[in-house]
PDB file of N, CA and C in Angstrom:
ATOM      1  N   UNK A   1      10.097   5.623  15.591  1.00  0.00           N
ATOM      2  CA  UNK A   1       9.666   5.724  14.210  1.00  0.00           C
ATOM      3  C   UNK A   1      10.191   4.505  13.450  1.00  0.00           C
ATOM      4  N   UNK A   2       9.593   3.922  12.854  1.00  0.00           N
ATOM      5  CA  UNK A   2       9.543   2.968  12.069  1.00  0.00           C
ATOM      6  C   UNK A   2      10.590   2.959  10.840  1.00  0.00           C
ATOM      7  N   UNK A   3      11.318   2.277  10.186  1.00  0.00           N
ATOM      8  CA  UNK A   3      12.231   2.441   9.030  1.00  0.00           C
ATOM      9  C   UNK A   3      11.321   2.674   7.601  1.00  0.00           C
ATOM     10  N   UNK A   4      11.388   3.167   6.504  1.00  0.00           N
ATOM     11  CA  UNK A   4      10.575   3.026   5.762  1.00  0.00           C
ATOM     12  C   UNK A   4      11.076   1.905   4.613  1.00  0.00           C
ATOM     13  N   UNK A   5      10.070   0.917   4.433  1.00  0.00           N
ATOM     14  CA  UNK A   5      10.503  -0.439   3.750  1.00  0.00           C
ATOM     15  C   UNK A   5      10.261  -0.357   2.529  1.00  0.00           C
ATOM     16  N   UNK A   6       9.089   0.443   1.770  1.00  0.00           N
ATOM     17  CA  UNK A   6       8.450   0.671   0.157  1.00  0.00           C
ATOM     18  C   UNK A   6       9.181   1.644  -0.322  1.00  0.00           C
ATOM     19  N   UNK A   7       9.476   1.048  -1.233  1.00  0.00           N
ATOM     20  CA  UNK A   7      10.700   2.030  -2.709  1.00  0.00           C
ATOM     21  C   UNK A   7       9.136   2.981  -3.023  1.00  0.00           C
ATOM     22  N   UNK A   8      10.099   4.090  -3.982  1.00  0.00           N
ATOM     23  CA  UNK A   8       9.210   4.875  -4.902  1.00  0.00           C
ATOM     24  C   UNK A   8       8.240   3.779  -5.608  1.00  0.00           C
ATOM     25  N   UNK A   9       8.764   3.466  -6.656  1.00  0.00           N
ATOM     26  CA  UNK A   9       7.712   2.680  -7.519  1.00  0.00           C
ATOM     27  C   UNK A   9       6.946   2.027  -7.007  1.00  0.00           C
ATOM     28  N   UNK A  10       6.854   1.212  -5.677  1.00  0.00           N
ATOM     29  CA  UNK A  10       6.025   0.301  -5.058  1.00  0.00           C
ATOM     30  C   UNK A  10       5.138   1.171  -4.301  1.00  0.00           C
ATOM     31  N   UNK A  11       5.891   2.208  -3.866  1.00  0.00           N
ATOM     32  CA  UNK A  11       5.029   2.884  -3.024  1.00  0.00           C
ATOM     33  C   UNK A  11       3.457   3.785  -4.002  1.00  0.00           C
ATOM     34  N   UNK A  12       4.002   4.217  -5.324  1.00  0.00           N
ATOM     35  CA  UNK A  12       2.995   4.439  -6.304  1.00  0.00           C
ATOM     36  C   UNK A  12       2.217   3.694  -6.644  1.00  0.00           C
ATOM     37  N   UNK A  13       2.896   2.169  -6.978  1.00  0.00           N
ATOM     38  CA  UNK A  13       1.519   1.544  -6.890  1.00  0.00           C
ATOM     39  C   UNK A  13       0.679   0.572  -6.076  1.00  0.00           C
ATOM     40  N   UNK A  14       1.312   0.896  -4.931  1.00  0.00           N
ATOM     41  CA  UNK A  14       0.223   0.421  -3.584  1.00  0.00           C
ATOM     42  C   UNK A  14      -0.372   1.878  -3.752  1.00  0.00           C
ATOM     43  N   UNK A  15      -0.371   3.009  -3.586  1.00  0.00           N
ATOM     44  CA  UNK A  15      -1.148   4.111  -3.843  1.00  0.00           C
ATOM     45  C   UNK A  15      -2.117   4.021  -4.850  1.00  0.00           C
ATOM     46  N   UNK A  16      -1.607   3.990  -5.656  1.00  0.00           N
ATOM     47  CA  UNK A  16      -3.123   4.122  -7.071  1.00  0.00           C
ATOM     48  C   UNK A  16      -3.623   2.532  -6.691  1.00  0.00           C
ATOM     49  N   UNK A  17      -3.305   2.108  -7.043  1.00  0.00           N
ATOM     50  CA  UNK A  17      -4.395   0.523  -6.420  1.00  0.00           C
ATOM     51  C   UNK A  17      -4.687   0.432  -6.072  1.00  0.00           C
ATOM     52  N   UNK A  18      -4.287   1.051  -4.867  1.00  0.00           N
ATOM     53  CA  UNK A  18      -5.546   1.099  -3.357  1.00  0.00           C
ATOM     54  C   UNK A  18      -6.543   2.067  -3.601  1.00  0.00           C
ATOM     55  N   UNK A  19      -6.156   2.604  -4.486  1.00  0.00           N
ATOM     56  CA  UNK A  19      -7.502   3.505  -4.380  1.00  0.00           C
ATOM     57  C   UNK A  19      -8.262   3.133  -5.588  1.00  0.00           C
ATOM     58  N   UNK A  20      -7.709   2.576  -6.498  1.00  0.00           N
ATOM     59  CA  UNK A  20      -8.885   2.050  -7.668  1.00  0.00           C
ATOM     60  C   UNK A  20      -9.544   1.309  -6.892  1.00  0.00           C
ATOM     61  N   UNK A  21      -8.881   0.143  -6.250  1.00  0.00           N
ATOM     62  CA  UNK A  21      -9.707  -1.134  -5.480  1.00  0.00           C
ATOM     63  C   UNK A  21     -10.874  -0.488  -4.053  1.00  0.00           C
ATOM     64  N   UNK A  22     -10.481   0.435  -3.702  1.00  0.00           N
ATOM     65  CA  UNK A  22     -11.139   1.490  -2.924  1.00  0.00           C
ATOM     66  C   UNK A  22     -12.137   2.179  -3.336  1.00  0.00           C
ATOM     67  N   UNK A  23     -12.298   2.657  -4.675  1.00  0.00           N
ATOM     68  CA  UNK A  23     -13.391   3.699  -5.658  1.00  0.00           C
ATOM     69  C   UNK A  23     -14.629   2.660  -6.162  1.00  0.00           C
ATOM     70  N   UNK A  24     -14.212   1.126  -5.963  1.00  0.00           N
ATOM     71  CA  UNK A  24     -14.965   0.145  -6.155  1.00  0.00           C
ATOM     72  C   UNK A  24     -16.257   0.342  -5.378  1.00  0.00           C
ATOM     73  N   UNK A  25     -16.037   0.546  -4.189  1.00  0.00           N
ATOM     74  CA  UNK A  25     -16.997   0.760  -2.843  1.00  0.00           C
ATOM     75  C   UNK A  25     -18.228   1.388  -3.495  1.00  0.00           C
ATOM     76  N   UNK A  26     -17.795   2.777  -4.218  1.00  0.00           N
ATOM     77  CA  UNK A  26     -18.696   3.964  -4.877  1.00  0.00           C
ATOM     78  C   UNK A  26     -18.861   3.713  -6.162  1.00  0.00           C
ATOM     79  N   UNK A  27     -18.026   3.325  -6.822  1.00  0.00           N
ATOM     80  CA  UNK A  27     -18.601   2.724  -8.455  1.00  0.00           C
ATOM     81  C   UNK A  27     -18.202   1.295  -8.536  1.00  0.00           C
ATOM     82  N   UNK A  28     -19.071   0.608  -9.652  1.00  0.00           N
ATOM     83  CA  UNK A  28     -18.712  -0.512 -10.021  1.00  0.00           C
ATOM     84  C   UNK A  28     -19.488  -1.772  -9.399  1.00  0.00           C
ATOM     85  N   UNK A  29     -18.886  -2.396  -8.962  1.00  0.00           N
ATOM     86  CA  UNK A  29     -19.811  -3.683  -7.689  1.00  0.00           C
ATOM     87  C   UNK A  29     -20.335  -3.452  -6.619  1.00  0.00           C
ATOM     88  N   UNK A  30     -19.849  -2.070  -6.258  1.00  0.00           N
ATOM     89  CA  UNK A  30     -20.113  -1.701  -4.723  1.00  0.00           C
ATOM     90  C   UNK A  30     -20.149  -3.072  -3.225  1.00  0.00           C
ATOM     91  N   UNK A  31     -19.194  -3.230  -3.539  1.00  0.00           N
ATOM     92  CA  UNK A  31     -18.615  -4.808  -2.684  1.00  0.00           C
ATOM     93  C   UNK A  31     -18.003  -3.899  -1.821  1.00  0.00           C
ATOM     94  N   UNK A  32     -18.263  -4.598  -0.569  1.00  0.00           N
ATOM     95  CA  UNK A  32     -17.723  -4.183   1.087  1.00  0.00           C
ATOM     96  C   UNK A  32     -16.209  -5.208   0.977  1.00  0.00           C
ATOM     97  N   UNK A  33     -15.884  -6.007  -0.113  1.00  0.00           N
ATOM     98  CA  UNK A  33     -14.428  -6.325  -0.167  1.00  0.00           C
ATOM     99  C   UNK A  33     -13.600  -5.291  -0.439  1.00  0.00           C
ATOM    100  N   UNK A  34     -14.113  -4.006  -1.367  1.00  0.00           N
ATOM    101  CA  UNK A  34     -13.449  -3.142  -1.683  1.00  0.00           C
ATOM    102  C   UNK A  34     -12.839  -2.436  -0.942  1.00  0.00           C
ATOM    103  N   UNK A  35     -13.148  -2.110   0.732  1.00  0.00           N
ATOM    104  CA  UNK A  35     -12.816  -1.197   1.719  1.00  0.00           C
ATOM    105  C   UNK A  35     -11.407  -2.078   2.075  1.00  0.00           C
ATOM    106  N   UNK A  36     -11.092  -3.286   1.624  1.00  0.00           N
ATOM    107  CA  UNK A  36     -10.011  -4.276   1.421  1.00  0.00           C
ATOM    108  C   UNK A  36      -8.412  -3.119   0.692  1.00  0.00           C
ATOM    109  N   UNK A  37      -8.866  -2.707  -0.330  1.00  0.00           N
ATOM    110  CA  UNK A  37      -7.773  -1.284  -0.785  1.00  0.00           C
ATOM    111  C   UNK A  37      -7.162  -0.880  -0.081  1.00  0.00           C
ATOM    112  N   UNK A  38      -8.074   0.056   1.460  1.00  0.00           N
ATOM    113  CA  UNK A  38      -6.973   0.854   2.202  1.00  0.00           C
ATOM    114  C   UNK A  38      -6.275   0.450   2.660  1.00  0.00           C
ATOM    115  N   UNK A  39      -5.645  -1.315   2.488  1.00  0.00           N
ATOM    116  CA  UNK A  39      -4.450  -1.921   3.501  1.00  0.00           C
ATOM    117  C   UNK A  39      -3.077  -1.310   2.403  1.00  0.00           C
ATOM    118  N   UNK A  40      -3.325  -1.544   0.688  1.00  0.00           N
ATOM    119  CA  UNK A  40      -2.255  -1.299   0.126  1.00  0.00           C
ATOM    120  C   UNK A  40      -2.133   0.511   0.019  1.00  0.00           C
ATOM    121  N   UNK A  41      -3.272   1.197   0.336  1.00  0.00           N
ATOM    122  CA  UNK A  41      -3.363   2.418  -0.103  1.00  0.00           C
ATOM    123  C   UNK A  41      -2.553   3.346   1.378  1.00  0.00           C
ATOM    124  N   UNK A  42      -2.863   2.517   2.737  1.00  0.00           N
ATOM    125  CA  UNK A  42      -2.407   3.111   3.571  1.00  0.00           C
ATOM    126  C   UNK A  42      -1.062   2.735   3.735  1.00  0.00           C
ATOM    127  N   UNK A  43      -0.369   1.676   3.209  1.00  0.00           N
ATOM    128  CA  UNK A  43       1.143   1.156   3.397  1.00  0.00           C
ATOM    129  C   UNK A  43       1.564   2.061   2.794  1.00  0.00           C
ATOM    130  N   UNK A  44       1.191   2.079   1.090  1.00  0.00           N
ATOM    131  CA  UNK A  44       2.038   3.385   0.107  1.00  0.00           C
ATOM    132  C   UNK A  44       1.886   4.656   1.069  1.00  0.00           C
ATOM    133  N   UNK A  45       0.693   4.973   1.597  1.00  0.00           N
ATOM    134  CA  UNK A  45       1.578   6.717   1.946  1.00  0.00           C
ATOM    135  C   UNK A  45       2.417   6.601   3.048  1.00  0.00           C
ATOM    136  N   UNK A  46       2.271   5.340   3.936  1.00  0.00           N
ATOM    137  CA  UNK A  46       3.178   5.687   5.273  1.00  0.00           C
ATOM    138  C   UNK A  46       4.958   5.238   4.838  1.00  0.00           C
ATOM    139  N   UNK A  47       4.677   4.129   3.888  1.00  0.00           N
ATOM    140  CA  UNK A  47       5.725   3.664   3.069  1.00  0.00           C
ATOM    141  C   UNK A  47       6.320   3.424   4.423  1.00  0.00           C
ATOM    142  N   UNK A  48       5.648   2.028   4.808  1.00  0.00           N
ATOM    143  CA  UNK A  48       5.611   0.899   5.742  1.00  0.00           C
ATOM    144  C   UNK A  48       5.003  -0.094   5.709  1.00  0.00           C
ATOM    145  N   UNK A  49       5.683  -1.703   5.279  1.00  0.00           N
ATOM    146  CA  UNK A  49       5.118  -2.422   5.006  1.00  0.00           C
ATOM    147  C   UNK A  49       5.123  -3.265   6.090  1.00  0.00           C
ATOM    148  N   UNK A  50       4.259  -4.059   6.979  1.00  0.00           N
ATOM    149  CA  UNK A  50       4.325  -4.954   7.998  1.00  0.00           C
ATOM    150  C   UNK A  50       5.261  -6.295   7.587  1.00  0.00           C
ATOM    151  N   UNK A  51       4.131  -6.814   6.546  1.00  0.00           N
ATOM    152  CA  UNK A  51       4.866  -8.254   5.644  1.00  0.00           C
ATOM    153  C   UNK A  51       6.063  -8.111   5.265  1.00  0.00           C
ATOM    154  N   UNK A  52       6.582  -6.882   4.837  1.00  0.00           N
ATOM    155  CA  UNK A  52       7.999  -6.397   4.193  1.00  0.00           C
ATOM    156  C   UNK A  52       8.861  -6.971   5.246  1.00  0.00           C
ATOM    157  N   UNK A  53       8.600  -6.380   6.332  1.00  0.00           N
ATOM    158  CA  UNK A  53       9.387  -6.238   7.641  1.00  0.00           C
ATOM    159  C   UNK A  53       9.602  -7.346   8.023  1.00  0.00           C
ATOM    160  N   UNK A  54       8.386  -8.623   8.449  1.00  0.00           N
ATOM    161  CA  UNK A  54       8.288  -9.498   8.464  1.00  0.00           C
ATOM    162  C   UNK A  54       9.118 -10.572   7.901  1.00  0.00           C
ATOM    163  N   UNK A  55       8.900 -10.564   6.468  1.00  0.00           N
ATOM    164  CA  UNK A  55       9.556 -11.171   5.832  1.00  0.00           C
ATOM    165  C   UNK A  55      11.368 -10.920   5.228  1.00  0.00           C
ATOM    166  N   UNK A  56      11.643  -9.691   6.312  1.00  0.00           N
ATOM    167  CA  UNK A  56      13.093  -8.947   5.403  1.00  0.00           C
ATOM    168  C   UNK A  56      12.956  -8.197   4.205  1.00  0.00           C
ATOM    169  N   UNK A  57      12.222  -8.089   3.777  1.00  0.00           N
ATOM    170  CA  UNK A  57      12.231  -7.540   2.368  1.00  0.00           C
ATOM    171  C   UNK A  57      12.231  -6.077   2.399  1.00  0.00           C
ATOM    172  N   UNK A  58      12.509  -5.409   1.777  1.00  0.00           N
ATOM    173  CA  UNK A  58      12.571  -3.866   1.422  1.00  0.00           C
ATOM    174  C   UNK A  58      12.947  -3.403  -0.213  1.00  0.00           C
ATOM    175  N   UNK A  59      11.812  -2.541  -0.765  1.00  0.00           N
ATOM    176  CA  UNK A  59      12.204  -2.050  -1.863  1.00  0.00           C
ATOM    177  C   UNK A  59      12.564  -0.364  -2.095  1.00  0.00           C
ATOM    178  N   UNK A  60      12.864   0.020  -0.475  1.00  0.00           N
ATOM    179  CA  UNK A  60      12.906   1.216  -0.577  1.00  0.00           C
ATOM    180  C   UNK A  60      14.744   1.169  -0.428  1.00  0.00           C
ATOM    181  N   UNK A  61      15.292   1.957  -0.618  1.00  0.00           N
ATOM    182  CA  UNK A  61      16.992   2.642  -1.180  1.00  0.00           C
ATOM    183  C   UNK A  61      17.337   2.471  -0.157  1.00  0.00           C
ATOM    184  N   UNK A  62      19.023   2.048   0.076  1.00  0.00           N
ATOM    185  CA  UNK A  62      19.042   2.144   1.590  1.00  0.00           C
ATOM    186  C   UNK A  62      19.777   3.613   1.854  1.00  0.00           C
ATOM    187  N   UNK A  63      19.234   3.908   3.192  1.00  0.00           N
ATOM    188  CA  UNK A  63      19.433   5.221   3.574  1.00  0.00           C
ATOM    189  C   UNK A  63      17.911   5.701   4.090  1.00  0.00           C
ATOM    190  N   UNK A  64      16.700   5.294   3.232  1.00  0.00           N
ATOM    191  CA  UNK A  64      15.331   5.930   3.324  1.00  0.00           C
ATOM    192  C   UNK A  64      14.633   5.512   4.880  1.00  0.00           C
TER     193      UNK A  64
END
């Protein structure tokens, strides 16, 4: 199992962003860039970031 790297707050808003940028698909421009969302929408719920990891970074508490 993976460490989890996204804090609360980041993890909320890779969640709602990904899914505004996601709801694009069905309203709005209807752009096939929009299916682009579920990369930040699926990091927030697994609250696992690849790049995080990558790069060292973590905004999640330590202990999480």
């Amino acid at each position: 199992m993976v460490k989890a790297n996204v804090g609360s707050w980041d993890r909320w808003a890779r969640v709602i962003g990904g899914a505004a940028i996601v709801s694009l698909a069905f309203w709005g421009p209807k752009s096939a860039w929009a299916w682009l969302g579920l990369v930040p929408l699926a990091t927030g719920l697994v609250r696992y970031c690849p790049a995080y990891d990558i790069c060292g970074l973590s905004t999640a508490k330590k202990g999480s």
